[in-house]
C-alpha atoms as a PDB file:
ATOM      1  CA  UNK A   1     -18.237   3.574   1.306  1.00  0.00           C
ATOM      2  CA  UNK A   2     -19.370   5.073   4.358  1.00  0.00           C
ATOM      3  CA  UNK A   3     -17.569   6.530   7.302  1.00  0.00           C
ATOM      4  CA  UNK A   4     -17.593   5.788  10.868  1.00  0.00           C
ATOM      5  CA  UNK A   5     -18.451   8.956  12.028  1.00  0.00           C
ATOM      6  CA  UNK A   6     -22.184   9.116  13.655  1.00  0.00           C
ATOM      7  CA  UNK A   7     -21.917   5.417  14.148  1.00  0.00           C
ATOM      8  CA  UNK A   8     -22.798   4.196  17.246  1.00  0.00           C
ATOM      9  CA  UNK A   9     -21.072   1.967  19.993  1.00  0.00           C
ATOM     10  CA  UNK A  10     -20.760  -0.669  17.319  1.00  0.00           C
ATOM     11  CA  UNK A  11     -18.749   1.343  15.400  1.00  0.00           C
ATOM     12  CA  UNK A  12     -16.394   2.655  17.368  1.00  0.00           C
ATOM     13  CA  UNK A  13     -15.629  -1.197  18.722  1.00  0.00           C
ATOM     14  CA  UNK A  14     -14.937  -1.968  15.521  1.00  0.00           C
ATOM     15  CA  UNK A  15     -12.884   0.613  14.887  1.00  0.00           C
ATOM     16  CA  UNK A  16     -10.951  -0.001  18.107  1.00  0.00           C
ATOM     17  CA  UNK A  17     -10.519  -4.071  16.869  1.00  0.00           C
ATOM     18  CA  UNK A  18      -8.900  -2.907  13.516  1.00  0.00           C
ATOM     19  CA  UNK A  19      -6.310  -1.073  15.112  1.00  0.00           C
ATOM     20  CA  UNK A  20      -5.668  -4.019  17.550  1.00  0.00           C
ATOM     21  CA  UNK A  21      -5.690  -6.120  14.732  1.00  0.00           C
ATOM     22  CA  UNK A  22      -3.234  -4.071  12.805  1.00  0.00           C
ATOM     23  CA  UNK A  23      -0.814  -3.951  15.740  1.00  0.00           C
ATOM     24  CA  UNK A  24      -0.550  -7.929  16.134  1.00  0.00           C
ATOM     25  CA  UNK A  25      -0.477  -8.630  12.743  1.00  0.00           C
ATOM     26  CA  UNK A  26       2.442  -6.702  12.147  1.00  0.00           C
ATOM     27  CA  UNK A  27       4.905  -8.786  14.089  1.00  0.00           C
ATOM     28  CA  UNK A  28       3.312 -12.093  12.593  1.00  0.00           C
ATOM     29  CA  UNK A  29       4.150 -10.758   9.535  1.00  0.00           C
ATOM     30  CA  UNK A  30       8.097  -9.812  10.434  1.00  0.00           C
ATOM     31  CA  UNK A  31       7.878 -13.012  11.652  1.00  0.00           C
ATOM     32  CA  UNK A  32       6.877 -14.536   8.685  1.00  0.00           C
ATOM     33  CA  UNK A  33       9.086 -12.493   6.574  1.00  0.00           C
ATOM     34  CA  UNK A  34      12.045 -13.413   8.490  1.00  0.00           C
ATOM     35  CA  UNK A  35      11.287 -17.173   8.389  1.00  0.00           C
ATOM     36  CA  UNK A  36      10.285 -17.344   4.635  1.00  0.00           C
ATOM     37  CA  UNK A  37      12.368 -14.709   3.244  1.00  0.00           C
ATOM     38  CA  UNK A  38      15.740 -15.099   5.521  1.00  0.00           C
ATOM     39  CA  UNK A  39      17.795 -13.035   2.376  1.00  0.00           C
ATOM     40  CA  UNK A  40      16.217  -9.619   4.022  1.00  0.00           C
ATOM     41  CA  UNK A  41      18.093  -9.924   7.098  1.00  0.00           C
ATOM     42  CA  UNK A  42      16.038 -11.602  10.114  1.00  0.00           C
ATOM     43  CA  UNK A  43      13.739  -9.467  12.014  1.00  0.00           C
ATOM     44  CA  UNK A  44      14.010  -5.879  12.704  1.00  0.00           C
ATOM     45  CA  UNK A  45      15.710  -4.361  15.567  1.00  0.00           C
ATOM     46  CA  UNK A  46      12.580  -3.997  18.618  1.00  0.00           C
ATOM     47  CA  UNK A  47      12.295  -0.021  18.061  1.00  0.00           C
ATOM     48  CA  UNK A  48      11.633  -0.950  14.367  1.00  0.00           C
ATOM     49  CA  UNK A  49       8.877  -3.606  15.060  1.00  0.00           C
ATOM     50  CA  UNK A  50       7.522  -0.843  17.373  1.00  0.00           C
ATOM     51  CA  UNK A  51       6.941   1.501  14.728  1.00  0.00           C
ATOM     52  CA  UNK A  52       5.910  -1.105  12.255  1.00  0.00           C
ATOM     53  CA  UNK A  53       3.609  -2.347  14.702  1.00  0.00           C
ATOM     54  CA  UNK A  54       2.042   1.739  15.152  1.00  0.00           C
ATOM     55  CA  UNK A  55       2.286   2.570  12.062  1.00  0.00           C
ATOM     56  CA  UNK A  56       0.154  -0.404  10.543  1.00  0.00           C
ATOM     57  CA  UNK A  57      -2.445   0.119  13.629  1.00  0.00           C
ATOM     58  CA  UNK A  58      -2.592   3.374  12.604  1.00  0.00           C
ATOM     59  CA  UNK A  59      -3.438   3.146   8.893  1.00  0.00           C
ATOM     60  CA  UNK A  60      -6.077   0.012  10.159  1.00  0.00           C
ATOM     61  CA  UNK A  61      -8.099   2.768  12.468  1.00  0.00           C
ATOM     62  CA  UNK A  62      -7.947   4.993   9.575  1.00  0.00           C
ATOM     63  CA  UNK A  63      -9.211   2.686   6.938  1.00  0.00           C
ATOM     64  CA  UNK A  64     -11.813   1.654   9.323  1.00  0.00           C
ATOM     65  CA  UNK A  65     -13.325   4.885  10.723  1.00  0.00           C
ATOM     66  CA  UNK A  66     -13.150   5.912   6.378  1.00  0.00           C
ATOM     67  CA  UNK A  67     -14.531   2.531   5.451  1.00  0.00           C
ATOM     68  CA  UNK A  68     -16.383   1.075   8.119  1.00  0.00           C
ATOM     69  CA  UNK A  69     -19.268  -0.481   6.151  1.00  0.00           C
ATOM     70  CA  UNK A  70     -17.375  -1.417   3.115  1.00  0.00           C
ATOM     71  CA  UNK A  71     -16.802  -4.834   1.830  1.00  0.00           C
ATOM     72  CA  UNK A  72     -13.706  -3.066   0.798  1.00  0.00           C
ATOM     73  CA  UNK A  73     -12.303  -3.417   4.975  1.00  0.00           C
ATOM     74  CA  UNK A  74     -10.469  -6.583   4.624  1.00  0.00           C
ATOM     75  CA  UNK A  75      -8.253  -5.832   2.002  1.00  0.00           C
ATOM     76  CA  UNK A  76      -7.519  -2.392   2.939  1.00  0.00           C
ATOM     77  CA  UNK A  77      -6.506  -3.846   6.313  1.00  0.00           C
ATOM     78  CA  UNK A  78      -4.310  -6.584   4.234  1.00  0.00           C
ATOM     79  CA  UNK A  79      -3.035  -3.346   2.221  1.00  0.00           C
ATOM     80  CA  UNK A  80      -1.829  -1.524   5.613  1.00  0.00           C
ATOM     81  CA  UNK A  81       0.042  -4.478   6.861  1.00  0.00           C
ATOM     82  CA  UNK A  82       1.334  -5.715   3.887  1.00  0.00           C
ATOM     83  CA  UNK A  83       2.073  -2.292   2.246  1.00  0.00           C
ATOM     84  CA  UNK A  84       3.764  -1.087   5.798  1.00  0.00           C
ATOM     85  CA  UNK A  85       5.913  -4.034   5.674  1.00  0.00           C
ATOM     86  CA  UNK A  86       7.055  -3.195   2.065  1.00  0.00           C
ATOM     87  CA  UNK A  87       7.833  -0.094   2.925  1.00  0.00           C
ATOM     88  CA  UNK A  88      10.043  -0.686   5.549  1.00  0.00           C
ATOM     89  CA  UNK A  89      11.795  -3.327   3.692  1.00  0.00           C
ATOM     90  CA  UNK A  90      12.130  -0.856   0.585  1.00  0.00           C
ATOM     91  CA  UNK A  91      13.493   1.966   3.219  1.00  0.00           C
ATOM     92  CA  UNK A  92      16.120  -0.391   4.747  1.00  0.00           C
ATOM     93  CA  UNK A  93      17.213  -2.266   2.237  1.00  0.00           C
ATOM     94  CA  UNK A  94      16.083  -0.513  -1.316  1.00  0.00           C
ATOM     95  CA  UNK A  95      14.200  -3.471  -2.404  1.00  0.00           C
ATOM     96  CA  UNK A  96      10.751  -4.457  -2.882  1.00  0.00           C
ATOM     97  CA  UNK A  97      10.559  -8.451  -2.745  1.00  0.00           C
ATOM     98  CA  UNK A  98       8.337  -9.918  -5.369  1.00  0.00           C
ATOM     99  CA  UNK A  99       6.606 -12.237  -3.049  1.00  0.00           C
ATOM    100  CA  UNK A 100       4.892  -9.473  -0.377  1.00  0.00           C
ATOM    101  CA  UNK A 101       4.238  -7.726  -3.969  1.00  0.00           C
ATOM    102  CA  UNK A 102       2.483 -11.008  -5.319  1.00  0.00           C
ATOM    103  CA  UNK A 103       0.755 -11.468  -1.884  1.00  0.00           C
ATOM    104  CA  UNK A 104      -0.755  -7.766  -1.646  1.00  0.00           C
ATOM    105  CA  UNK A 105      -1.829  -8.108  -5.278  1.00  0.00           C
ATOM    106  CA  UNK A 106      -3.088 -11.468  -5.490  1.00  0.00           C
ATOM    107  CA  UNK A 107      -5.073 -11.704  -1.975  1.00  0.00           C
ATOM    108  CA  UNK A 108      -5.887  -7.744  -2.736  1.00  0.00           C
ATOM    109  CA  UNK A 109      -7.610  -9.310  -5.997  1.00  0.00           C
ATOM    110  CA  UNK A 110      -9.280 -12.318  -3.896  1.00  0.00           C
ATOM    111  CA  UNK A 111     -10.410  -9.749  -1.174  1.00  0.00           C
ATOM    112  CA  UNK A 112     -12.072  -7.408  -3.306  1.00  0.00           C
ATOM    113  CA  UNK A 113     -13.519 -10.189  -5.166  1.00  0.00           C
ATOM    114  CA  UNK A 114     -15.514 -11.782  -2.599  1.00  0.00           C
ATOM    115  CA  UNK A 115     -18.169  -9.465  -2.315  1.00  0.00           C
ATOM    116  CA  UNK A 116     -19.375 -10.686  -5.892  1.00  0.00           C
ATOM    117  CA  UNK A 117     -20.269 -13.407  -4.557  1.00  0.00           C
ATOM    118  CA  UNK A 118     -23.253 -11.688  -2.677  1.00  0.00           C
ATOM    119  CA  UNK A 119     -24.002  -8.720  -4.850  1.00  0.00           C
ATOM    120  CA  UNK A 120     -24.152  -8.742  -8.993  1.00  0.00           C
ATOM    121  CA  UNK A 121     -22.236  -5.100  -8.737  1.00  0.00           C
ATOM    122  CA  UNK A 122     -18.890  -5.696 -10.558  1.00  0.00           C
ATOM    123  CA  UNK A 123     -18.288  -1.804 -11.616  1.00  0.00           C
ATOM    124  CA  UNK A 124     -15.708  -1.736  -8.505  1.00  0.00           C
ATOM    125  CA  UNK A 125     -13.728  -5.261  -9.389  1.00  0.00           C
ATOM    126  CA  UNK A 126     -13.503  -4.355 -12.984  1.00  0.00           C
ATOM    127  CA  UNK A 127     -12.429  -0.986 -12.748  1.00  0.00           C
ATOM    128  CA  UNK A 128      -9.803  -2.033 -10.234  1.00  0.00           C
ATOM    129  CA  UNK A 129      -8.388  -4.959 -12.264  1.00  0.00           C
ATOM    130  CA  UNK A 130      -8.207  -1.644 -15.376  1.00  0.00           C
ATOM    131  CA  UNK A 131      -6.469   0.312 -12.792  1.00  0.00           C
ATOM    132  CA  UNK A 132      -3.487  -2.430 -12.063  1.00  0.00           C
ATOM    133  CA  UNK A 133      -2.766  -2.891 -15.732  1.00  0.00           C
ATOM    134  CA  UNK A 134      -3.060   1.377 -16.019  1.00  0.00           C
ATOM    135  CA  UNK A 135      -0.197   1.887 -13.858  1.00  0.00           C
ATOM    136  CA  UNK A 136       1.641  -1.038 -14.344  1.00  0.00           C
ATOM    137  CA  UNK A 137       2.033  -0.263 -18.324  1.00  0.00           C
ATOM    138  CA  UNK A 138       2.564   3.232 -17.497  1.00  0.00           C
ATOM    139  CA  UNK A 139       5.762   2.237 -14.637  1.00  0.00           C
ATOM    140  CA  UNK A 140       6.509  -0.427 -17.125  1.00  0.00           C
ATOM    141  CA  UNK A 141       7.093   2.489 -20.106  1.00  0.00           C
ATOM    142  CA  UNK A 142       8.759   4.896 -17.345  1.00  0.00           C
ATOM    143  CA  UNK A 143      11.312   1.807 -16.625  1.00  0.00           C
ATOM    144  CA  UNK A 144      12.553   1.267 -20.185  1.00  0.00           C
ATOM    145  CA  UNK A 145      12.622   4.768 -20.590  1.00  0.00           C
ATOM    146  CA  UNK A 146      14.850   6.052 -17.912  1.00  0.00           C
ATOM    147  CA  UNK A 147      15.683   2.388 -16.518  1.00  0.00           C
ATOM    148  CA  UNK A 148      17.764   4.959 -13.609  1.00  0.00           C
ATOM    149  CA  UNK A 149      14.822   6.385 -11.980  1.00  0.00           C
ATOM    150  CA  UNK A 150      12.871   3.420 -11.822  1.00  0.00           C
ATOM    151  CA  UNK A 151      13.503  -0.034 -10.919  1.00  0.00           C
ATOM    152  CA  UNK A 152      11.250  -3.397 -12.096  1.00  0.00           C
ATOM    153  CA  UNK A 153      10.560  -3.360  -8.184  1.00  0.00           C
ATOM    154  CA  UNK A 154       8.559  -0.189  -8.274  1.00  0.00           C
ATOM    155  CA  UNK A 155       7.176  -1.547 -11.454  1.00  0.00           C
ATOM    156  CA  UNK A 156       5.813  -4.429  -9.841  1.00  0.00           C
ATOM    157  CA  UNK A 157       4.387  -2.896  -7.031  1.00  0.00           C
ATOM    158  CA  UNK A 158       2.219  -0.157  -9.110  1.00  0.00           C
ATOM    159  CA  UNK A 159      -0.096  -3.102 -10.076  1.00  0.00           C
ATOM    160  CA  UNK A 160      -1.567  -3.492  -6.590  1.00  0.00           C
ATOM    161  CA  UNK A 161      -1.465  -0.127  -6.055  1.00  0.00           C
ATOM    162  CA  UNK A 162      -3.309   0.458  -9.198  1.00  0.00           C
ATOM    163  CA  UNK A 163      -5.659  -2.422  -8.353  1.00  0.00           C
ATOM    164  CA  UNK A 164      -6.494  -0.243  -4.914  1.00  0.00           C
ATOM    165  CA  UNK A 165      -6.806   3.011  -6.406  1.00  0.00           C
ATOM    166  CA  UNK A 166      -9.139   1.636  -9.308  1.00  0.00           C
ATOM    167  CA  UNK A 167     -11.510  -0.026  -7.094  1.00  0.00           C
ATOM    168  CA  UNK A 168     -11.879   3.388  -5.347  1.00  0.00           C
ATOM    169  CA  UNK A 169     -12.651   5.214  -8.318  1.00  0.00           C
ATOM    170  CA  UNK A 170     -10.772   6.626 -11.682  1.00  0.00           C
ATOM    171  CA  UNK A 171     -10.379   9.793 -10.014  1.00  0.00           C
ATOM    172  CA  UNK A 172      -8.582   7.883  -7.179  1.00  0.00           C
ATOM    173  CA  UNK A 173      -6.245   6.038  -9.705  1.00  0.00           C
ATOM    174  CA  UNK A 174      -5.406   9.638 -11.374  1.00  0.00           C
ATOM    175  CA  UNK A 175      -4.839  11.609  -8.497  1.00  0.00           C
ATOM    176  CA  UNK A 176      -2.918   8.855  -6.600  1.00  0.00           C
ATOM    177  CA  UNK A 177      -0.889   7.658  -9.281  1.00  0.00           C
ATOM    178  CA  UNK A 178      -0.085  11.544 -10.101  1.00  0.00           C
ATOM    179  CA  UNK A 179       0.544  12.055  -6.268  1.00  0.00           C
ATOM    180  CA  UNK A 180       3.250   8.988  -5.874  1.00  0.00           C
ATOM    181  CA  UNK A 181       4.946  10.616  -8.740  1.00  0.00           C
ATOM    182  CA  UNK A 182       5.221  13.802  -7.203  1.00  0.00           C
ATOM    183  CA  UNK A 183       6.014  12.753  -3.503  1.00  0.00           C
ATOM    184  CA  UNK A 184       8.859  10.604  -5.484  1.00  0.00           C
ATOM    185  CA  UNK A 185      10.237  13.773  -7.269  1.00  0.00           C
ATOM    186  CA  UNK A 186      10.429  16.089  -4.221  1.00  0.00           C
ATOM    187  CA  UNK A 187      11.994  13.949  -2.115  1.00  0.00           C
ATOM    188  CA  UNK A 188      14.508  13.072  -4.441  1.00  0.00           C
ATOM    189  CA  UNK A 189      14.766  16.601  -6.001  1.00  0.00           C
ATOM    190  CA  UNK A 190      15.789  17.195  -1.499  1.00  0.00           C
ATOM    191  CA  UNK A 191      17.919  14.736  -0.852  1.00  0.00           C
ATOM    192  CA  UNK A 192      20.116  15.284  -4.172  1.00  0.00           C
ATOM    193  CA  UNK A 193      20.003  18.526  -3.201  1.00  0.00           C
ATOM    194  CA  UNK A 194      21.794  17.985   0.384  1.00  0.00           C
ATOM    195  CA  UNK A 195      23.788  14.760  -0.348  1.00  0.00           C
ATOM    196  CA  UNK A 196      25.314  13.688  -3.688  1.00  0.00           C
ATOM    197  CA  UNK A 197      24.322  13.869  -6.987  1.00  0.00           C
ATOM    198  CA  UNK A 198      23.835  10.225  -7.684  1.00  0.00           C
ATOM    199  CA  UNK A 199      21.520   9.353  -4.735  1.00  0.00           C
ATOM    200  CA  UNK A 200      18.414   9.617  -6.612  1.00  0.00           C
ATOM    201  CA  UNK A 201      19.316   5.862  -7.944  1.00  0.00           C
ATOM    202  CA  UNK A 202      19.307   5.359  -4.123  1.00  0.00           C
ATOM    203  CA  UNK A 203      15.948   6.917  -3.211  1.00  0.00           C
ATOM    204  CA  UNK A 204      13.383   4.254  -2.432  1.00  0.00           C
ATOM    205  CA  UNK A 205      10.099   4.975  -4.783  1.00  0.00           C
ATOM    206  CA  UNK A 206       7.646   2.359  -2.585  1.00  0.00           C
ATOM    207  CA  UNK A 207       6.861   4.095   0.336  1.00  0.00           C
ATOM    208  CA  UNK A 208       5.637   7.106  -1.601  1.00  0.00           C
ATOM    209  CA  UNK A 209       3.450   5.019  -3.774  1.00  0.00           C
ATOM    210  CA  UNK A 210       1.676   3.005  -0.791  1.00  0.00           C
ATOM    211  CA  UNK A 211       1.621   6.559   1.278  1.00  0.00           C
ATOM    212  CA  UNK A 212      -0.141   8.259  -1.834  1.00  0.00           C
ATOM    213  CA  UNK A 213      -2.216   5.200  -2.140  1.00  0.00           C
ATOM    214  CA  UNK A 214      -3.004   5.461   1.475  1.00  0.00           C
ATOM    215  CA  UNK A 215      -3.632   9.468   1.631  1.00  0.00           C
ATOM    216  CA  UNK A 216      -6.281   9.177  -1.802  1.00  0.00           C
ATOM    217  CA  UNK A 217      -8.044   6.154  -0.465  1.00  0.00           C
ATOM    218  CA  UNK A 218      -8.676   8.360   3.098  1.00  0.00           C
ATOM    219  CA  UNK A 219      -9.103  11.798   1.423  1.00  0.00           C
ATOM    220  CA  UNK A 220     -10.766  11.980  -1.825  1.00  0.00           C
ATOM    221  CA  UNK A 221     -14.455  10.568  -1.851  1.00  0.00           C
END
């Protein structure tokens, strides 16, 4: 995995056609969602799509200038448009739809696959197919055990999030998996403590997952 930086012209063009990338991909993909899944509402209001739109182009630059000569690229660029459409969706509407979950684990799987195919190095693949079941048992025992705090949704989703943070590395799938715990717990340690006592069923646990996914895959090496 190596970084952008002290690339040449090359680089920086690439860099500059993930971000484009990320920004029209984003509306196909409300598109899409409001087609296929009509039960969420239709499309977003145009500020919304804006954002989506920024956001995604955003985490596509990132991932690019951090990953720019990784076969790794192409899913991570699937995981910021497909993880910042999840997260919207869980925001708005507390709910994480099983079929952008089975998307951005089963094409995340295919994705980080495909470089097999040209290289007998299967340490990453492994590892991150370990890391999906990892988190998903360990959501899995966290939902029967206090079935309040966390929903089958977030359950679901910590298998492509674990799948992510394995291929990166075990320290990846520690630290992020620790980190989406704690981002979850302070901000719903906040808002209980300036709304109502029973709004932590109400806090939405996905963004905080895909956001520590996002911050361990661009920080820790």
């Amino acid at each position: 995995m190596v970084s952008a930086f002290g690339g040449g012209h090359a680089a920086w063009l690439t860099i500059a056609a993930m971000g484009l990338l990320g920004c029209l991909l984003s509306p196909a993909a409300e598109i899409l969602i409001a087609r296929l899944l009509p039960r969420l509402g239709g499309l977003p209001s145009p500020r919304i799509r804006m954002t989506t739109a920024a956001v995604t182009g955003a985490a596509c630059v990132a991932f690019a200038v951090r990953f720019s000569n990784s076969a790794s690229l192409p899913a991570l660029v699937l995981l910021a448009v497909v993880g910042v459409q999840l997260a919207r969706v869980d925001i708005a509407l507390h709910l994480l739809p099983n079929q952008l979950v089975f998307i951005l684990l089963i094409t995340g799987i295919l994705l980080l696959a495909a470089p097999l195919i040209i290289s007998q190095q299967a340490d990453d693949f492994v590892r991150a197919l370990a890391g999906a079941v990892i988190l998903f048992a360990i959501y899995l025992i966290l939902a029967l055990i206090s079935p309040g705090g966390i929903g089958m949704g977030d359950v679901k989703l910590a298998a492509p999030v674990g799948l992510y943070l394995g291929y990166l590395g075990w320290s990846q799938l520690l630290y992020g998996g620790l980190l989406g715990f704690i981002v979850n717990g302070v901000t719903t340690a906040v808002l209980v403590g300036g709304k109502r006592r029973n709004v932590a069923k109400e806090v939405p646990h996905g963004p905080a997952m895909l956001g520590a996914l996002a911050l361990t895959a661009l920080l820790i090496q």
